[in-house]
Each structure stands twice: as C-alpha cells, then as structure tokens.
Protein backbone atom coordinates (compact mmCIF):
# COMPACT_ATOMS: atom_id res chain seq x y z
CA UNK A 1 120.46 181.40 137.00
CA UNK A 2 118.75 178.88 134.18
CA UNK A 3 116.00 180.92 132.56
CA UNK A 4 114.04 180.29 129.02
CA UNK A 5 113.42 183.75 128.86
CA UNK A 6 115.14 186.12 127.24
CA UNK A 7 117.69 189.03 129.32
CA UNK A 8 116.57 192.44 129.22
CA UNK A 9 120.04 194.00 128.63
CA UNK A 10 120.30 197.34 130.09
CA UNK A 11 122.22 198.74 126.64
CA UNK A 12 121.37 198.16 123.12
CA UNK A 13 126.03 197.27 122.64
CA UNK A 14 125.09 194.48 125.72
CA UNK A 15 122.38 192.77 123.51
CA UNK A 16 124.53 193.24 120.74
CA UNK A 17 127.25 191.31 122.42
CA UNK A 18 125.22 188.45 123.86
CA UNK A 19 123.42 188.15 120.19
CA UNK A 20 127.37 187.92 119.25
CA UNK A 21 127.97 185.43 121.96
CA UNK A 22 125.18 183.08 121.28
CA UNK A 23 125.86 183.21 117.79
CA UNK A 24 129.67 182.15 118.15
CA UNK A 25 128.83 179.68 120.64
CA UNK A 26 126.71 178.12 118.12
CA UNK A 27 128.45 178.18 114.89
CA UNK A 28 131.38 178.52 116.42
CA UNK A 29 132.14 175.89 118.95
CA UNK A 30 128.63 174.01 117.91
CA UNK A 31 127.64 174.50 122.13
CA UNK A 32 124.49 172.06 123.56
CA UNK A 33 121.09 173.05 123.17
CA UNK A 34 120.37 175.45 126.38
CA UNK A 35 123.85 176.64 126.72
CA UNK A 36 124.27 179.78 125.36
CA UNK A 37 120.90 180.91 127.75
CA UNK A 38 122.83 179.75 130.47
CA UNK A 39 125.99 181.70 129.79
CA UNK A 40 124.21 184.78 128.71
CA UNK A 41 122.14 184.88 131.96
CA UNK A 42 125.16 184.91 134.03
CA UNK A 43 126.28 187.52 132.34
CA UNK A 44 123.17 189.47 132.62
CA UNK A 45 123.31 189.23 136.29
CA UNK A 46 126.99 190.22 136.12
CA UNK A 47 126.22 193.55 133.75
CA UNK A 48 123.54 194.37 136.27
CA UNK A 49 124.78 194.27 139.45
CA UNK A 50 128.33 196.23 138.31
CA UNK A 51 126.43 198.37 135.92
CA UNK A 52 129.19 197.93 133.63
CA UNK A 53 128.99 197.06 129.95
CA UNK A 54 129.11 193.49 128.58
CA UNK A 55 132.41 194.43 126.42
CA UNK A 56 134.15 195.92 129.61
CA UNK A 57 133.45 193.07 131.53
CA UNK A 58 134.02 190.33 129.44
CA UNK A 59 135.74 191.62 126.29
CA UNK A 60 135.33 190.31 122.80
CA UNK A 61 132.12 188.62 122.05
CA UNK A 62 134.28 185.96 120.05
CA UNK A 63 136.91 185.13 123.13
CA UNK A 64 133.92 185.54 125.60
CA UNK A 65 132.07 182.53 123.88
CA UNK A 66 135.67 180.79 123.51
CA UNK A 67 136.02 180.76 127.03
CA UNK A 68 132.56 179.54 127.97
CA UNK A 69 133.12 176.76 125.29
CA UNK A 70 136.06 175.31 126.38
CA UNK A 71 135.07 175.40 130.49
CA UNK A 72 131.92 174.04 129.70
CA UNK A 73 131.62 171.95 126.82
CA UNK A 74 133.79 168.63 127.80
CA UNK A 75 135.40 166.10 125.30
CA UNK A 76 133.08 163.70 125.05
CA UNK A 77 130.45 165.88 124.07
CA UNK A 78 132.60 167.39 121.15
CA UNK A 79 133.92 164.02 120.33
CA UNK A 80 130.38 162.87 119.23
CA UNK A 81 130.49 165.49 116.34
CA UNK A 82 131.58 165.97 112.77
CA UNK A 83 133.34 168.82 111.47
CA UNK A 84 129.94 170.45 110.97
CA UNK A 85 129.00 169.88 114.69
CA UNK A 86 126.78 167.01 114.07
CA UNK A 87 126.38 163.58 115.46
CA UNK A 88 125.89 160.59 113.12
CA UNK A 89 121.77 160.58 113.90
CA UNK A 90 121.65 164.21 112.63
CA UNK A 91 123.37 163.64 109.65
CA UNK A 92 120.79 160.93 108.87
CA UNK A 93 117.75 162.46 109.64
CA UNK A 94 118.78 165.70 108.50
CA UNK A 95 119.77 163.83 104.76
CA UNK A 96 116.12 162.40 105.01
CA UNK A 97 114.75 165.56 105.59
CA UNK A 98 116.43 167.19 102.79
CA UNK A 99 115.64 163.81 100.75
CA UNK A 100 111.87 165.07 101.41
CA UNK A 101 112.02 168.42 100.39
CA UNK A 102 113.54 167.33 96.84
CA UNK A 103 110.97 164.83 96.25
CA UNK A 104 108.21 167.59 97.64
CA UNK A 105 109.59 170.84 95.06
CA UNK A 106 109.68 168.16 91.99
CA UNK A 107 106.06 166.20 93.09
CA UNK A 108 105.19 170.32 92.56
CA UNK A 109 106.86 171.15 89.34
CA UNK A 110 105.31 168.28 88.05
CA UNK A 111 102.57 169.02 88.99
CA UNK A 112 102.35 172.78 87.82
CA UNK A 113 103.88 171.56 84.52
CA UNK A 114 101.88 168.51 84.34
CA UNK A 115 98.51 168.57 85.72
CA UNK A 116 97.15 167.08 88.97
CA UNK A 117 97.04 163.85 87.74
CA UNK A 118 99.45 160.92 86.86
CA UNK A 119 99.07 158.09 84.57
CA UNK A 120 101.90 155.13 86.33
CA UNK A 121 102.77 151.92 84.36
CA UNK A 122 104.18 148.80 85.40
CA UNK A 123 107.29 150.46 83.48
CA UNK A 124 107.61 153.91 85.80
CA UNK A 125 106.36 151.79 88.86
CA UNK A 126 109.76 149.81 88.97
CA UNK A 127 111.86 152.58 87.70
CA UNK A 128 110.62 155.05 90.05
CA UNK A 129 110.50 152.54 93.36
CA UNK A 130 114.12 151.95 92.86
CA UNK A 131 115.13 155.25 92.21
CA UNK A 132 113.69 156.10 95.60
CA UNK A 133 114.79 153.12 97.56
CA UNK A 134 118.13 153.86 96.53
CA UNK A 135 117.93 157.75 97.65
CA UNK A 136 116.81 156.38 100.79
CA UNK A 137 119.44 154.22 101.17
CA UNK A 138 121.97 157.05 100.90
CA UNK A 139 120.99 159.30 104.34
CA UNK A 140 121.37 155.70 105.97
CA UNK A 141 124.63 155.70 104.49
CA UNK A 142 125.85 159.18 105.40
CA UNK A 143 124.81 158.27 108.62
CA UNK A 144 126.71 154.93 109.18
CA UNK A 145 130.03 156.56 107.51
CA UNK A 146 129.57 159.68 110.30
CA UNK A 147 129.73 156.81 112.87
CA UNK A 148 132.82 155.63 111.71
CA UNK A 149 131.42 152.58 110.24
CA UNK A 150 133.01 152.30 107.14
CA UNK A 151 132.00 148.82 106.05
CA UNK A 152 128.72 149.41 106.77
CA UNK A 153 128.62 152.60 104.83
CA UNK A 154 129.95 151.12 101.80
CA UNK A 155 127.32 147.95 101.93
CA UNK A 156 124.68 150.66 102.16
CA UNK A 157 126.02 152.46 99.22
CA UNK A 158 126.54 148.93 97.27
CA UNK A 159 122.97 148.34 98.19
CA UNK A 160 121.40 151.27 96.77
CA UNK A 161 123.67 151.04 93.47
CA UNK A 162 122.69 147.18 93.30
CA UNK A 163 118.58 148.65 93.96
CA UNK A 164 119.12 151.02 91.54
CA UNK A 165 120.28 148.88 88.77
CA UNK A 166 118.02 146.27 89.51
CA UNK A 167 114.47 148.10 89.45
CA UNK A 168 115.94 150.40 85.81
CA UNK A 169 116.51 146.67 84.36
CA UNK A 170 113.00 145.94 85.37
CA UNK A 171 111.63 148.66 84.20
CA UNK A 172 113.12 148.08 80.97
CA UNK A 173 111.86 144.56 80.99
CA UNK A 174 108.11 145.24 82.15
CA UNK A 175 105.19 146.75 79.96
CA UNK A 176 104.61 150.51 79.35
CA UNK A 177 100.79 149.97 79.50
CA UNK A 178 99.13 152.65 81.58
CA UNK A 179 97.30 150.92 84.63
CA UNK A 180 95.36 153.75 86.82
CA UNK A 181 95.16 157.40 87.69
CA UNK A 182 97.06 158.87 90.57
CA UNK A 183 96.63 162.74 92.12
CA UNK A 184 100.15 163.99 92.14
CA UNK A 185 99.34 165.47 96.13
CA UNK A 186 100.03 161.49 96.94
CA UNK A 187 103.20 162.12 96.34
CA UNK A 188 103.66 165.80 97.98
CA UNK A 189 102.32 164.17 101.34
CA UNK A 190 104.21 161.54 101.47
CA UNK A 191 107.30 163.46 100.90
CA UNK A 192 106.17 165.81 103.60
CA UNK A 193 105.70 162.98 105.92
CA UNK A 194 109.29 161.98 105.54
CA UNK A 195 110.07 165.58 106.33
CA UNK A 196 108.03 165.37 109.29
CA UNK A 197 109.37 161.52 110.35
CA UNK A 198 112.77 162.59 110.21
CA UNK A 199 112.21 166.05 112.27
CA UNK A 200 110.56 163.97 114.76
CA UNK A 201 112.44 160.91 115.43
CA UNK A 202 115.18 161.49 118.09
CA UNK A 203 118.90 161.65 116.89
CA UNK A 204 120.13 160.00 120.37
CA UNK A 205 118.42 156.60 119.94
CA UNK A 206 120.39 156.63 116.38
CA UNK A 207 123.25 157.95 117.77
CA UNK A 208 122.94 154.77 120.23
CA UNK A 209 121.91 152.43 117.30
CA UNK A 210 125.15 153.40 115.16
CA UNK A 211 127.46 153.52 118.00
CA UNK A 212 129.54 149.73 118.26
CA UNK A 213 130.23 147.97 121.09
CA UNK A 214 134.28 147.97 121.73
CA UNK A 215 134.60 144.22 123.28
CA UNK A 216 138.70 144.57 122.64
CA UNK A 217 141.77 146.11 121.89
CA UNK A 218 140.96 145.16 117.92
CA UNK A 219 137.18 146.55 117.54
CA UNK A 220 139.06 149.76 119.20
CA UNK A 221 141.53 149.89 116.69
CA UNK A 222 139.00 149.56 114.18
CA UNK A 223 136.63 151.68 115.35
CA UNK A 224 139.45 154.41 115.39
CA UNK A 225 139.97 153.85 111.99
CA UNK A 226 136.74 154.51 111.32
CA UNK A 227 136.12 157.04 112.85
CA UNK A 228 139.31 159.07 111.29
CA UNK A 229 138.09 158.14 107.71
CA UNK A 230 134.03 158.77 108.39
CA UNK A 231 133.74 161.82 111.13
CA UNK A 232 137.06 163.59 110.61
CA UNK A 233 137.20 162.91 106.48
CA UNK A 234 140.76 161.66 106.74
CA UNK A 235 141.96 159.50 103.81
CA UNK A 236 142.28 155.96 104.14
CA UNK A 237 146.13 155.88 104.26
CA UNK A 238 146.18 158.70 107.17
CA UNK A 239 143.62 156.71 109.29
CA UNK A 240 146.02 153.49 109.03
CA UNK A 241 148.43 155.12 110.14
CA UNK A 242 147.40 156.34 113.32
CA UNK A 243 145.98 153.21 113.84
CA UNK A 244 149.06 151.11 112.95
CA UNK A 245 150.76 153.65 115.44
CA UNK A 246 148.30 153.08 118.31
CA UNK A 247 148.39 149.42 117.80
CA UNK A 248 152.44 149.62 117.98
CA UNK A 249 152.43 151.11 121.06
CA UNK A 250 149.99 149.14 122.60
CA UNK A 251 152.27 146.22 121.55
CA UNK A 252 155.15 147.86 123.63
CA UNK A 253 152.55 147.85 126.88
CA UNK A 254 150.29 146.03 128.37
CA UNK A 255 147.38 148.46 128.73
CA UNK A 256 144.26 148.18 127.09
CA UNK A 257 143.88 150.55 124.42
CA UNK A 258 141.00 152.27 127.01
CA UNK A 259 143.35 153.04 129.54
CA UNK A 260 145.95 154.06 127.25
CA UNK A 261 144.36 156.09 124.98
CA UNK A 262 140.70 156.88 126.38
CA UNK A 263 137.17 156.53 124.33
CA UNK A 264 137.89 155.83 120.35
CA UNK A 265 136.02 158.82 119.65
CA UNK A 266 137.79 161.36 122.28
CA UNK A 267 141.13 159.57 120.89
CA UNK A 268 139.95 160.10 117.23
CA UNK A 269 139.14 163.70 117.62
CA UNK A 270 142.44 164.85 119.53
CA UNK A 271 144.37 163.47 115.79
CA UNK A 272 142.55 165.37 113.97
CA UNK A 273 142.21 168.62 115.13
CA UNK A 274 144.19 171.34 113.13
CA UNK A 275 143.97 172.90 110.12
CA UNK A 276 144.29 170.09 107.89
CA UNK A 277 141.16 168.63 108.88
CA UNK A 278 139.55 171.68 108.00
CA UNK A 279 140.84 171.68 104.21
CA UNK A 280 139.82 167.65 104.49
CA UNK A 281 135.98 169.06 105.39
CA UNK A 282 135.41 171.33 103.10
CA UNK A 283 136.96 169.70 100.15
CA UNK A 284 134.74 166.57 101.01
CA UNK A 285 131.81 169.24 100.74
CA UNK A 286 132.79 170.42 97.33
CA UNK A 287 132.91 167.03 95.93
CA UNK A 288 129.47 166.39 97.22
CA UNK A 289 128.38 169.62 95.67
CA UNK A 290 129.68 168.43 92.14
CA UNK A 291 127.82 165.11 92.53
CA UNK A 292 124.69 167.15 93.28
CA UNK A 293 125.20 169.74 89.96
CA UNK A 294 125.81 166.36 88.50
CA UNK A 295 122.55 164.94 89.49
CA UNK A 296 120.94 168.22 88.79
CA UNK A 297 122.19 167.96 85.12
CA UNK A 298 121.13 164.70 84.61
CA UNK A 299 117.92 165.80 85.45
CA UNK A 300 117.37 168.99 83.55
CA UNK A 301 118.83 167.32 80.40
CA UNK A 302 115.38 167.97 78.82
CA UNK A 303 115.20 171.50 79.38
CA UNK A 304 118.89 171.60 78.10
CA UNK A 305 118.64 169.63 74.83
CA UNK A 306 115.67 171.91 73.99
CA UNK A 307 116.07 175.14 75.56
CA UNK A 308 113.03 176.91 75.65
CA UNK A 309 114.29 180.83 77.35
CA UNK A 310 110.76 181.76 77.59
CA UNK A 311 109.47 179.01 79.74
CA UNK A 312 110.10 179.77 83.31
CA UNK A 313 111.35 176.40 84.47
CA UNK A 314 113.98 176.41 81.67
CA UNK A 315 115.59 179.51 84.03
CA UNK A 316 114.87 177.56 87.46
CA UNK A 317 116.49 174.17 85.88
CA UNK A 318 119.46 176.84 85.41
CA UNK A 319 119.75 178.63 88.10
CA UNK A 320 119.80 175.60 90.31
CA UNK A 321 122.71 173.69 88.38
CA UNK A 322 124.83 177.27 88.00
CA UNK A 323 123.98 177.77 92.09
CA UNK A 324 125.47 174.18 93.02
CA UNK A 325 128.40 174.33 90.52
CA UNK A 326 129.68 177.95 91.92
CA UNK A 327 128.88 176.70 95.29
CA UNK A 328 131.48 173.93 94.57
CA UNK A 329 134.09 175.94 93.40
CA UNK A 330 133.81 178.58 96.49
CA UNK A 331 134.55 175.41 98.38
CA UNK A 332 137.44 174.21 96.66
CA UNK A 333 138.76 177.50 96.65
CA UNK A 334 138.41 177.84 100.25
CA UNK A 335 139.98 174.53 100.97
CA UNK A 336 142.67 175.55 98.59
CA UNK A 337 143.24 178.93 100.46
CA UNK A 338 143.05 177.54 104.06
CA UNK A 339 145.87 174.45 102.65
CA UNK A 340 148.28 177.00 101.67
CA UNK A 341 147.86 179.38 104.89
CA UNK A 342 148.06 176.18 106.94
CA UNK A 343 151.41 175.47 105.17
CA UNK A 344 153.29 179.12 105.31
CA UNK A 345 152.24 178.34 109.66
C-alpha cells in the first residue's frame, strides 16, 4: 500500500511511534524521499487489522526504522552520500542556496542602515565582483570535493583565491569616482534568484556531471582515494593507504578492481564506516564553523573597533560571531567525546 496521504492511526502512542519512525528514518539512516510513507502504511494496515498497538507489534520506534533501513535502503543508494546524508549535487546547491541567503540578510542591513540607494565606483565594482565570484566558486568546490574529486576541488579553491586577489588589486588600482545610482532591491533579487536557481535545479544531473568515468584499474584507484579524502573526510595519509592496499592486492590477482572490490563508492563507504569517521565529520564541521566566525569577524570589524551598545546591529554583529564560535566548540567537543568513547570500545 503506496499512499501520499497521511494514516489515521487508531491511538494517539501509534502516531507517536510512526512520527518516531519517520523521523529516525530520516535523520537517522538519511532513507529516500517516499520511504518512510511506504513503511508507515504497512504498518498502518498491520495495527489495523490485529488491533494491536504499533509498539507491541513492532517494538522500538528507533529499531523499527533500523530494520526498515537496512532491508530497504541498498548500498548503492547509501554509497552516494556524505556523512550528512547528502550527495555531491546537494551539497552544491544547498552551499548556493545558503550563499543567497547571506548576500540577501546583508543587501537588507545595508539597506536599513544605509538607505535604498547605492552610489558604486569603478573601485567597489571590481572589489565587490570578485568577492562574489570567488564565493561562488566555493559551493562548486564543496561540491567537486563531495565527489571525491580532489584535484578538481583544489583548482576550484585556487581559482577563487587567484579571483579574489585579482579583482582587490584592481580595485586598488581603479578610480574611486562615483559613476551612477543603484536601488539596493537589485541586489536582494538577485540573491533571491540564486536561492530560487539552486532550489530548482535537480541534484541528479549534478550528481551525474561530478561523477567520473572509471575506464581502468588506475582511475578506480584514484577515484577511491578520492572519495575517502572528499565524502568520508579521511586524511590524506589514511586514503593512501587503503588505496596502496587495494592496489597491492590487485597486483597479487588478476581481477579488475570491479570484480574484486565492487563500485569505488560502495568500496569507499564499507572503509569507512565506524566511529572514527564520525569524529572525522564532525571535526571537519567545527573547522568550517571557525572559518565562518572568522569571516564573520572580519566583517563586523567596524562595529567592533567602535562599539556602539546602543545601536541594534552592534548586538546582531555579536550575537552572530558568539553563535558560530560556541557552535564550533560544541563540535569539537563532541568529536572529542565520541574519539575517546570510540577508544575505551
């Protein structure tokens, strides 16, 4: 039974544990789109007809959706995703969507602090375009490392440092002479039409443009590599190794690393399951949370080197850098505490 429409449980517990079901099944164990409605309505019709309750039936919400996860959701599927449960495409989109958002909450400040209009000059033209073609450049990159493209990652991120340093010399070399009048909404749509671009444009056909073609033993070797260092955050010494070790063995045979091993990804995914690539994860998170309070306090420096307490921005330029910094350490401390309990097992 495949419905869209939502089980009338017979109990208020029974909802309670399917809302507990679909909820594990999705953070959890990061389960297709249209899953969890499938599982739950086979449950329904099972609650029903013995006029039992969910929990007697099934037990635990948690091992209920543990259960449906690993009889329904094969490797291949799983193998596709990041530690977060998401494929390269929806790491790239979703950076550009958050890329929008940014530029849409300061094109606002500015514009509540600032007035509606803006006065450009050849100056802030060059400064600004590069600034943005380099932020740009960095969802592309997430993307491209999540694919296990490492090379490519790192030419992205060379571009946008080489953009970036280009169009600030430029700026400093070009005239500050004010050239027209600009409404600051400009801005604020266009940022919301990123927003919108990137919520619209499908993740598979990225997923498909990022994914290599494997042509021989070598480009699967490599693309193993890859995918240990970009999708499962191993280190770069780690990844070489289980590469080195699949490439020794395949030495010792003569079977194509597909036959021996399976898909790079499905092979990539069984080495780094555990609790080390857990602590790997979230420590990777926390460093990208003290870039971003790094960013933030680059860009508040203002409101720092003249603190004004009364103004209300001075607080939001604040509470924004104190959020991401705490948010950083709760990370690091989590790695920390999930490194040591992975140790004492």
């Amino acid at each position: 039974m495949a419905t869209n429409e939502k089980p009338d449980w017979p109990r208020d517990d029974d909802e309670q544990w399917a809302a507990e079901v679909e909820l594990r099944l999705v953070l959890d164990h990061h389960a297709p789109a249209g899953l969890a409605d499938e599982v739950l309505a086979e449950a329904y019709e099972a609650v029903v007809e013995a006029a039992r309750p969910a929990r007697d039936l099934f037990g635990p919400p948690a091992r209920y959706a543990q259960s449906a996860a690993d009889l329904r959701i094969d490797e291949a599927y799983r193998a596709g995703l990041d530690r977060d449960g998401m494929t390269p495409g929806e790491r790239l989109t979703t950076s550009l969507a958050w890329l929008g958002m940014m530029g849409t909450a300061v094109s606002v400040l500015y514009w509540i602090r600032n007035g509606l209009w803006v006065e450009p000059s050849w100056e802030s033209i060059a400064g600004l375009t590069s600034i943005v073609l380099a932020a740009c450049a960095a969802p592309v990159a997430i993307g491209v490392w999540s694919a296990g493209r490492v090379k490519g990652a790192w030419a992205c991120a060379a571009g946008a440092a080489a953009t970036a340093v280009t169009g600030l010399a430029a700026a400093a070399a070009l005239p500050d002479e004010r050239l027209l009048a600009l409404p600051i909404p400009v801005a604020t749509m266009a940022c919301i039409a990123l927003i919108a671009a990137a919520a619209a444009f499908p993740n598979a056909t990225i997923d498909r443009w990022l994914r290599p073609t494997v042509e021989d033993d070598e480009r699967w070797l490599s693309h193993l590599e890859g995918l240990l260092r970009g999708r499962h955050t191993m280190t770069a010494a780690e990844a070489r190794d289980h590469a080195r070790e699949a490439r020794s063995r395949l030495a010792a045979s003569d079977v194509h690393a597909e036959a021996a091993f399976g898909s790079a990804e499905i092979h990539a995914m069984r080495l780094a399951r555990g609790v080390r690539g857990k602590v790997r994860s979230t420590r990777r998170k926390s460093y990208g949370a003290m870039a971003l309070t790094a960013l933030l306090l680059l860009i508040s420096v203002d409101e720092f080197r003249d603190p004004a307490p009364s103004r209300p921005m001075f607080w939001f330029h604040v509470t924004l850098v104190a959020y991401w910094f705490s948010y950083a350490i709760r990370l690091w401390r989590r790695a920390s505490s999930a490194n040591r309990e992975g140790k004492r097992d």
